[in-house]
N, C-alpha and C. Protein backbone atom coordinates (compact mmCIF):
# COMPACT_ATOMS: atom_id res chain seq x y z
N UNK A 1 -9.99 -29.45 -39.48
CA UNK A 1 -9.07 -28.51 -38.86
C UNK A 1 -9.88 -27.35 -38.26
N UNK A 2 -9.38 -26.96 -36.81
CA UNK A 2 -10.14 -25.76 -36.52
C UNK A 2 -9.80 -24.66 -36.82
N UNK A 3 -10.66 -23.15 -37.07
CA UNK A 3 -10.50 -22.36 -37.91
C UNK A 3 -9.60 -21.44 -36.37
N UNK A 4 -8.43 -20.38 -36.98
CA UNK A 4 -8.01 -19.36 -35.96
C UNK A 4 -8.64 -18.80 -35.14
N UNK A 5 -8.37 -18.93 -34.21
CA UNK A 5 -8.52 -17.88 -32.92
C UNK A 5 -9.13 -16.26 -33.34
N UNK A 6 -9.15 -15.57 -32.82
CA UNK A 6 -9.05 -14.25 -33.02
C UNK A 6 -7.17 -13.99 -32.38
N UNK A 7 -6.94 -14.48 -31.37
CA UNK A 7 -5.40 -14.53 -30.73
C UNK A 7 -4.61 -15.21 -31.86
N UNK A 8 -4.86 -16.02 -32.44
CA UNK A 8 -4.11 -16.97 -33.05
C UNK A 8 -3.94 -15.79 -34.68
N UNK A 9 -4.92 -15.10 -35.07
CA UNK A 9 -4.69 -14.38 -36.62
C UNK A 9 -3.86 -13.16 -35.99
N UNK A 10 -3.92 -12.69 -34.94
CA UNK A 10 -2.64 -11.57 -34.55
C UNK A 10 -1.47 -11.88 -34.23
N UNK A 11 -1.32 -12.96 -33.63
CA UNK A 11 0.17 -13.51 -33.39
C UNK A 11 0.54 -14.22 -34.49
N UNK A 12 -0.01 -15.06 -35.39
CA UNK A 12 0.48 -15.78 -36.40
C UNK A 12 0.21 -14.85 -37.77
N UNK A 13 -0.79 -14.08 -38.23
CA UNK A 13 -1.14 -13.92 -38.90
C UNK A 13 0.20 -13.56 -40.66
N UNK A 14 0.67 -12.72 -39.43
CA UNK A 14 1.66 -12.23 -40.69
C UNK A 14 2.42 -13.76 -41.17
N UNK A 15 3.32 -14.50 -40.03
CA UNK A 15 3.51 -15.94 -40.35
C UNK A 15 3.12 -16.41 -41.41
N UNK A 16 1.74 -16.82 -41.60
CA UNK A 16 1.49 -17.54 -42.24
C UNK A 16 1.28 -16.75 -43.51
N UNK A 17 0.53 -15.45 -43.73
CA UNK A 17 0.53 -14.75 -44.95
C UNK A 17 1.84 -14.90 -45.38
N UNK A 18 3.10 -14.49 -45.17
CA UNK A 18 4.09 -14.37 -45.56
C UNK A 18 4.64 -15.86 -46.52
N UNK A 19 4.72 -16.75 -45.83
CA UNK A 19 4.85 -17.74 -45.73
C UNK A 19 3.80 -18.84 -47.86
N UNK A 20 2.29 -18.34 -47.15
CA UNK A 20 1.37 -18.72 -48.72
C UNK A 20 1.61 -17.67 -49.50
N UNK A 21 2.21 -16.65 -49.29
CA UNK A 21 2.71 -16.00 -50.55
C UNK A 21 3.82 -16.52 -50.93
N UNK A 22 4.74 -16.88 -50.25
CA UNK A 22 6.23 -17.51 -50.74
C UNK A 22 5.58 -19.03 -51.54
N UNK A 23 4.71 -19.34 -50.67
CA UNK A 23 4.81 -20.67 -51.30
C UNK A 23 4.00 -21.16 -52.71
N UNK A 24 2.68 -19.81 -52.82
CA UNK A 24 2.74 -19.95 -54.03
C UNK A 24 3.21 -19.54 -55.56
N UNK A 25 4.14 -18.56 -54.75
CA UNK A 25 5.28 -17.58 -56.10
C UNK A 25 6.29 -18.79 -56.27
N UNK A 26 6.23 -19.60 -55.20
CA UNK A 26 7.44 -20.96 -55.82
C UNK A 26 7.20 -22.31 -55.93
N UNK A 27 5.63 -22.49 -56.27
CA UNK A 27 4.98 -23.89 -55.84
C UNK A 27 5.16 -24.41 -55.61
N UNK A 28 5.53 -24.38 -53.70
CA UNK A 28 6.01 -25.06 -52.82
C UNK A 28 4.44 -25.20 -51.92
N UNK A 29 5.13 -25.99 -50.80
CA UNK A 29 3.83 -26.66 -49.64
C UNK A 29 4.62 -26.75 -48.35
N UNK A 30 3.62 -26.89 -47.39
CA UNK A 30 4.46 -27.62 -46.38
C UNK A 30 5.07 -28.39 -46.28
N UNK A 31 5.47 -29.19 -47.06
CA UNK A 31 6.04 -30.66 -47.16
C UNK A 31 7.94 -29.77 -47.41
N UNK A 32 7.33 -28.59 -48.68
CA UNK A 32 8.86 -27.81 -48.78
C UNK A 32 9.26 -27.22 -47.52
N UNK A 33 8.62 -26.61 -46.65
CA UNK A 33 8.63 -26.17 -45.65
C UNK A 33 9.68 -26.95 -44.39
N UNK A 34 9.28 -28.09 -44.42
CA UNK A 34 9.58 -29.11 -43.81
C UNK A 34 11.08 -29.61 -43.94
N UNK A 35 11.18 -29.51 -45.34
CA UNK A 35 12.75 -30.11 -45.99
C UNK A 35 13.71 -28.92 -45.94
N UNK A 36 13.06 -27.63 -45.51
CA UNK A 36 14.19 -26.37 -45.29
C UNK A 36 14.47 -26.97 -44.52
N UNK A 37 13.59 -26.36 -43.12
CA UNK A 37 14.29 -26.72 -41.71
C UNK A 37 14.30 -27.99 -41.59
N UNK A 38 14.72 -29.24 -42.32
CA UNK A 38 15.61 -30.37 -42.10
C UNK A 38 14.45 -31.47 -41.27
N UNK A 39 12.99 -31.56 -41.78
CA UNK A 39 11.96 -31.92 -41.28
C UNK A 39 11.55 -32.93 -42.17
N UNK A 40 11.00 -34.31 -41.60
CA UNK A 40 10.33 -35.18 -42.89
C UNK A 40 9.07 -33.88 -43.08
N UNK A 41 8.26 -34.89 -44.30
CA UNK A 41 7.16 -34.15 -45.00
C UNK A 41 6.17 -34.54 -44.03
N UNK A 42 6.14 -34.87 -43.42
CA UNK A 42 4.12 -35.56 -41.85
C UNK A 42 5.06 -34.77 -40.86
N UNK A 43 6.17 -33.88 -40.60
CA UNK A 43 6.21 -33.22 -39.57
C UNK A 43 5.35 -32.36 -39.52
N UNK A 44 4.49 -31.96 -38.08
CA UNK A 44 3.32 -30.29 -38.50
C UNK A 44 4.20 -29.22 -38.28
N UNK A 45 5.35 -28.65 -38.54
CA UNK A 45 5.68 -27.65 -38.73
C UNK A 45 5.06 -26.48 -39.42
N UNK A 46 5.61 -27.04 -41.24
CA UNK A 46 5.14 -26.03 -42.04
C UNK A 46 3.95 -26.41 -42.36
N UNK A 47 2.92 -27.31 -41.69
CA UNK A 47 1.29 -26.76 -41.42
C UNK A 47 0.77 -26.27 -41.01
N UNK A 48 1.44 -25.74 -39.68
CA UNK A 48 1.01 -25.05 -38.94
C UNK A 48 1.52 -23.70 -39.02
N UNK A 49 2.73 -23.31 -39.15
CA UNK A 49 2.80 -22.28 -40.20
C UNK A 49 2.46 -21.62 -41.06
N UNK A 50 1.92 -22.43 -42.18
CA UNK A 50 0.81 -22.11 -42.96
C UNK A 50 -0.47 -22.13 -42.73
N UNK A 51 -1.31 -22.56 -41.52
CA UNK A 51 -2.58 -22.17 -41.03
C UNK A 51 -2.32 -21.15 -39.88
N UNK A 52 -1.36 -20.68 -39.86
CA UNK A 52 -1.52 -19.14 -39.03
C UNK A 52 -1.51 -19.62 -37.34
N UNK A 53 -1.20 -21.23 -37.32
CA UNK A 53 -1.42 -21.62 -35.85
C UNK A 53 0.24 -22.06 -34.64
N UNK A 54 1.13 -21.72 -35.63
CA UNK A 54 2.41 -21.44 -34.56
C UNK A 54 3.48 -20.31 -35.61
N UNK A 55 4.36 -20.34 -34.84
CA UNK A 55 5.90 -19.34 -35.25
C UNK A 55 6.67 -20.05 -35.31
N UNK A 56 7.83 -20.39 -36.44
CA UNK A 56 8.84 -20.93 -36.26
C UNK A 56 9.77 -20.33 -35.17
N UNK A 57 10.66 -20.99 -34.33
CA UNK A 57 11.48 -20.82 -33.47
C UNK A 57 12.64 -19.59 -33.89
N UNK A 58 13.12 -19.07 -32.99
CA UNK A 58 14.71 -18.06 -33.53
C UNK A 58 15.34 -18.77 -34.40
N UNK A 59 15.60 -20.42 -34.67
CA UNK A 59 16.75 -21.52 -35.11
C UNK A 59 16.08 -21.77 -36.39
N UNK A 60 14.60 -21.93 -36.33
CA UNK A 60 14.10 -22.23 -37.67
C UNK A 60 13.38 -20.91 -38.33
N UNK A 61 13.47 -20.14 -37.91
CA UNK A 61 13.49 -18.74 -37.85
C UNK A 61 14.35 -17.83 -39.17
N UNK A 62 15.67 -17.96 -38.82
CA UNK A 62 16.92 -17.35 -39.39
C UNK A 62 16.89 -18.59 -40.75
N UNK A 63 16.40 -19.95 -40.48
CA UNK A 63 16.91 -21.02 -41.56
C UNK A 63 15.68 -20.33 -42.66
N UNK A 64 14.78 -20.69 -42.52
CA UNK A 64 13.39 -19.94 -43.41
C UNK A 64 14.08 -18.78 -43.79
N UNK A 65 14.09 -17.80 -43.18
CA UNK A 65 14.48 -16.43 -43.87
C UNK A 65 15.74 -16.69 -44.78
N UNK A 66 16.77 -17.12 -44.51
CA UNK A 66 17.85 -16.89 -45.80
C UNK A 66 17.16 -18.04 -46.37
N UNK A 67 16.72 -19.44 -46.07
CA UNK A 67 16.10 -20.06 -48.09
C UNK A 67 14.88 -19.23 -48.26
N UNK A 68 13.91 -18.85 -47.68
CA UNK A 68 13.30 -17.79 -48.30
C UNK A 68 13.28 -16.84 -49.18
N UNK A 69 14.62 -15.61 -48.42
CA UNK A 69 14.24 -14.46 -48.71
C UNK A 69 13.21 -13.45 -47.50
N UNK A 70 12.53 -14.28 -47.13
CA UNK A 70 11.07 -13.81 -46.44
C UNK A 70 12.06 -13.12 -44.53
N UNK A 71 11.89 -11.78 -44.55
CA UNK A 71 12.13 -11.14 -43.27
C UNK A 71 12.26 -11.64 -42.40
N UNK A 72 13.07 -12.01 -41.34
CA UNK A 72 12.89 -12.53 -39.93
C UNK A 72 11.69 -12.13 -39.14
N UNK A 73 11.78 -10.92 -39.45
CA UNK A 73 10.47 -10.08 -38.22
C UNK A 73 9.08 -10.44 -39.02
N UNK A 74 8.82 -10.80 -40.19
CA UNK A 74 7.51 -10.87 -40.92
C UNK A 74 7.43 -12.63 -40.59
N UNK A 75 8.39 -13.60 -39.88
CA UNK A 75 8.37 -14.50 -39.67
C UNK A 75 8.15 -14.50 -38.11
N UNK A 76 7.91 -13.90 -37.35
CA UNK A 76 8.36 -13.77 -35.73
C UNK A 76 6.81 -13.68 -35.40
N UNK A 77 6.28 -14.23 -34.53
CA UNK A 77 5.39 -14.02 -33.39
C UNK A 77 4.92 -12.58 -33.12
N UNK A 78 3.59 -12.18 -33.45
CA UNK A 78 3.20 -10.94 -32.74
C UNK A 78 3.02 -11.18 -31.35
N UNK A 79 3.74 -9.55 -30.61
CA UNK A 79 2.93 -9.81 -29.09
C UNK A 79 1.21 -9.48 -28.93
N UNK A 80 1.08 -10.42 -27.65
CA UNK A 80 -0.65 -10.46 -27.95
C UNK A 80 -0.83 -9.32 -26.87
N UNK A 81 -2.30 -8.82 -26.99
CA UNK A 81 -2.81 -7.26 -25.83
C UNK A 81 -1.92 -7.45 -24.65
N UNK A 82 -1.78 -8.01 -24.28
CA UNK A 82 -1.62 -8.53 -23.26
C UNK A 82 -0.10 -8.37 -22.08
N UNK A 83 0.47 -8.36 -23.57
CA UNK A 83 2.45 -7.91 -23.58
C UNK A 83 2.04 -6.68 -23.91
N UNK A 84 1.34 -5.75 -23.85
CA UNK A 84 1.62 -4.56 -24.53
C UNK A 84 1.28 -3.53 -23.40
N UNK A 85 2.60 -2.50 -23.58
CA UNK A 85 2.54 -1.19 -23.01
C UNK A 85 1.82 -0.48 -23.57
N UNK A 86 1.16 0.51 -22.91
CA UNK A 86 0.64 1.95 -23.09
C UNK A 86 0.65 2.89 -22.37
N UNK A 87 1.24 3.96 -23.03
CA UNK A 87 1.94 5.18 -22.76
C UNK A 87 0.88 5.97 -22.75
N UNK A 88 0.94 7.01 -21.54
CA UNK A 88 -0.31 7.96 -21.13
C UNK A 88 0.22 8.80 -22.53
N UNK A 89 -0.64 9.32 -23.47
CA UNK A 89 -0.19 10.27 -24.67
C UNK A 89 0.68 11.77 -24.02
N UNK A 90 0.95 12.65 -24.37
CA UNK A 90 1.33 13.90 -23.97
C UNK A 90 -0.24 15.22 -23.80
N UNK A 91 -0.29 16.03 -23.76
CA UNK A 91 -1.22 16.42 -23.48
C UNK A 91 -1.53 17.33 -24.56
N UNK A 92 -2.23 17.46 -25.38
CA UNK A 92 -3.02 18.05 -26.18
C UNK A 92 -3.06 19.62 -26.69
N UNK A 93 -2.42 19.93 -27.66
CA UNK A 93 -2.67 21.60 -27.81
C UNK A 93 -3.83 21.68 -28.46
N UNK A 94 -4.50 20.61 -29.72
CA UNK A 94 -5.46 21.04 -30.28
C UNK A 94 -6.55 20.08 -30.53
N UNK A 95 -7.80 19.97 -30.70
CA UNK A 95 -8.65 19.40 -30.38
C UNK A 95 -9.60 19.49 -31.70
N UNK A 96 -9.70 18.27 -32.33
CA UNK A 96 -10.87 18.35 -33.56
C UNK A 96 -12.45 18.24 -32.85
N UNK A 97 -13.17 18.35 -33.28
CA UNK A 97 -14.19 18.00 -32.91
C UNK A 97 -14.26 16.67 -32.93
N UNK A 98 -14.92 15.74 -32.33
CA UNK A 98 -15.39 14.44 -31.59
C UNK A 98 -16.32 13.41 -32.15
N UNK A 99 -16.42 12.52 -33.03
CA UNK A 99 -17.53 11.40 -33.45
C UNK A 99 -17.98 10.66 -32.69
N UNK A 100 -18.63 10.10 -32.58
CA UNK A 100 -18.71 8.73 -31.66
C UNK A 100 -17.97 7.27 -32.24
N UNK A 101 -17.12 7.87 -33.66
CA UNK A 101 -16.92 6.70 -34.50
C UNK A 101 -15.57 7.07 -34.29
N UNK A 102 -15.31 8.60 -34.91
CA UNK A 102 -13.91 8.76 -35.30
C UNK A 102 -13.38 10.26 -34.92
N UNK A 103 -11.99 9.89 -34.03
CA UNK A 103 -11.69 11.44 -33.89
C UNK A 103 -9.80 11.32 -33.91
N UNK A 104 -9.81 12.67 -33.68
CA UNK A 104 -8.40 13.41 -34.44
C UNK A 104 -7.85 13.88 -33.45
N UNK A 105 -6.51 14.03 -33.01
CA UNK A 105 -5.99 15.34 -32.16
C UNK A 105 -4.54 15.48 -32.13
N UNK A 106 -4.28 16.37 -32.05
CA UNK A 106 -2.43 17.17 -32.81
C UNK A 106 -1.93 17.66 -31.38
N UNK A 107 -1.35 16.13 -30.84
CA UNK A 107 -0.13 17.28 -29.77
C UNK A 107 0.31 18.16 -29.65
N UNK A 108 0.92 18.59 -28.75
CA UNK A 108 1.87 19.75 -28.61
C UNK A 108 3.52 19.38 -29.14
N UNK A 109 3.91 18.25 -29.47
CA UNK A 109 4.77 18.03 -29.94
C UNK A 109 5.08 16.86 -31.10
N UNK A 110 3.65 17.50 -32.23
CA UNK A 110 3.49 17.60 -33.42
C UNK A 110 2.83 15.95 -33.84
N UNK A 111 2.83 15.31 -32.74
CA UNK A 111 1.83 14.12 -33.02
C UNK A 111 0.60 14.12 -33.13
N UNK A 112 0.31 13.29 -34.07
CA UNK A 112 -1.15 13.21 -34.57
C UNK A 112 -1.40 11.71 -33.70
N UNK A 113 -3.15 11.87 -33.25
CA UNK A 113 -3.70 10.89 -32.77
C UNK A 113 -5.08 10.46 -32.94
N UNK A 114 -4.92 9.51 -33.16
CA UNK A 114 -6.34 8.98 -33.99
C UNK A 114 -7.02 7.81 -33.35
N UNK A 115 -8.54 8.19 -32.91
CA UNK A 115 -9.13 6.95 -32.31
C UNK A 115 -10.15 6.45 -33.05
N UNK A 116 -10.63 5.25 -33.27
CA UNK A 116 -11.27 4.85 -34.19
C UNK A 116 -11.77 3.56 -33.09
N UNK A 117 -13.53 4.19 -33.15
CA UNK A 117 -14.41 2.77 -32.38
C UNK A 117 -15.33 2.57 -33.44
N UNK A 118 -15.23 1.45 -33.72
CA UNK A 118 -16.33 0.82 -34.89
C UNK A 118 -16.42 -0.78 -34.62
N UNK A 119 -17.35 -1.34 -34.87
CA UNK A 119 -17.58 -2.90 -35.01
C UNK A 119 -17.83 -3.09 -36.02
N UNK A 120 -16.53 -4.42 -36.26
CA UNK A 120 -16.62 -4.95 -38.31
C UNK A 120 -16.59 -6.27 -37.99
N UNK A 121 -17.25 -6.93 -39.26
CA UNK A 121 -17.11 -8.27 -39.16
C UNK A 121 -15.63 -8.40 -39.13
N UNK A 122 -15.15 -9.89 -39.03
CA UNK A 122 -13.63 -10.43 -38.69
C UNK A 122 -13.30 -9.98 -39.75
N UNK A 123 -13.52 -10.60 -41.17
CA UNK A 123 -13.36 -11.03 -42.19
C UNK A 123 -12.69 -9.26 -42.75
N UNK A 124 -13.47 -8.27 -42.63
CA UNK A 124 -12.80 -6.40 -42.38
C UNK A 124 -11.90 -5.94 -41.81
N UNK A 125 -12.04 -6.83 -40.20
CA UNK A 125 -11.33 -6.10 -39.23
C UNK A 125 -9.85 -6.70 -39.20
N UNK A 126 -9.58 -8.01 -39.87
CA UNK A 126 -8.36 -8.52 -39.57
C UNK A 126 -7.40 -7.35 -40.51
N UNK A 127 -7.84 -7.35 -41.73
CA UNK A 127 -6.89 -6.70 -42.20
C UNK A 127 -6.47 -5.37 -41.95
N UNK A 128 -7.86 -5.01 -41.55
CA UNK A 128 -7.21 -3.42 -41.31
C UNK A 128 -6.46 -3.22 -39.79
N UNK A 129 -6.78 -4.57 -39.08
CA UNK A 129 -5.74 -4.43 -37.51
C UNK A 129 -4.29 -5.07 -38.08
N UNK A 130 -4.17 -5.88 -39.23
CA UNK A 130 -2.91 -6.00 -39.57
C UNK A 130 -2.52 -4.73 -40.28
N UNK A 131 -2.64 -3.99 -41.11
CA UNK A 131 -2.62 -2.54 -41.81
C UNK A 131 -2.01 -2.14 -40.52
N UNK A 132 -2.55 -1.82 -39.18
CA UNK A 132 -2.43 -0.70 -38.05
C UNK A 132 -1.12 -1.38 -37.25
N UNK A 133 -1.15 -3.12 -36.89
CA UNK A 133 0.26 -3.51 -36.45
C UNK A 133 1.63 -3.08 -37.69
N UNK A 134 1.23 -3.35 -38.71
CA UNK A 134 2.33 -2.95 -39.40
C UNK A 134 3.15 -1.60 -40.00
N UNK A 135 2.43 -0.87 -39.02
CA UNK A 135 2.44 0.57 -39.13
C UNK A 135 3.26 1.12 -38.12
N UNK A 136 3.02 -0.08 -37.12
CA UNK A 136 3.53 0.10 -35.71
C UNK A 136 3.07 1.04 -34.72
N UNK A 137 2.11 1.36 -35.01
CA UNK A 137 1.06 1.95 -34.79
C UNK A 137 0.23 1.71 -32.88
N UNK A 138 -0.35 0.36 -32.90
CA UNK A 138 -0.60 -0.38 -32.14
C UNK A 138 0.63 -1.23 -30.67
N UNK A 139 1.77 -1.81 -31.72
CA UNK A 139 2.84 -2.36 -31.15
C UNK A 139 4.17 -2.07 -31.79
N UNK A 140 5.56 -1.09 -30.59
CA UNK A 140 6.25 -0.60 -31.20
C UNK A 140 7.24 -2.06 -31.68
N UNK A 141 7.86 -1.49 -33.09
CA UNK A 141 8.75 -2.86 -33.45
C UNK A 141 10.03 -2.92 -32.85
């Protein structure tokens, strides 16, 4: 099997985390996966689900979440860079001093803004760019 994308752990990522936590608090598999949404067990649905490499649909979507439990939106597709707006910020009353790594700055209408340039291995950076999507931070929900 080939290992994720870098595209593939931001759009699926939560998916599938969500998903091997459910399945091992109820020692289930893909094969259970499969028999929710009304699937033999050799369908690749809930394999691919569980390797972080598709989204269930809106239809199998809503079915997962109520036998779940597990959120609709923690089941849904991230948008990739690509779909994403960015808003020129507002303009600045106050100004921290400047890193080349890490800096700070407090709008005029009480927002805080934070830039952060660093290079981490994947294995660092996934979680803390999932930490920052789920913050909403990055992409509004």
């Amino acid at each position: 099997m080939k290992p994720q994308t870098p595209e593939q752990i931001i759009a699926y990522g939560e998916v599938a985390t969500s998903l091997r936590e459910w399945c091992k608090t109820n020692g289930k598999g893909p094969r259970d996966i499969n028999a929710i949404i009304g699937k033999g067990p050799s369908y690749s649905a809930g394999y691919q689900y569980l390797s972080g490499k598709n989204a269930p649909s809106p239809y199998y979507r809503a079915i997962l979440s109520k036998a779940t439990g597990i959120p609709e939106d923690k089941l849904t597709k991230r948008k990739s860079f690509d779909q994403v707006t960015i808003e020129k910020p507002p303009t600045t009353k106050f100004v921290s001093k400047t890193s080349d790594i890490l800096s700070f700055t407090v709008t005029d209408t009480g927002e805080a803004r934070i830039k952060l340039d660093v290079t981490l291995p994947m294995h660092s950076a996934v979680p803390l760019f999932r930490l920052i999507l789920d913050a909403g931070v990055v992409m509004g929900s």
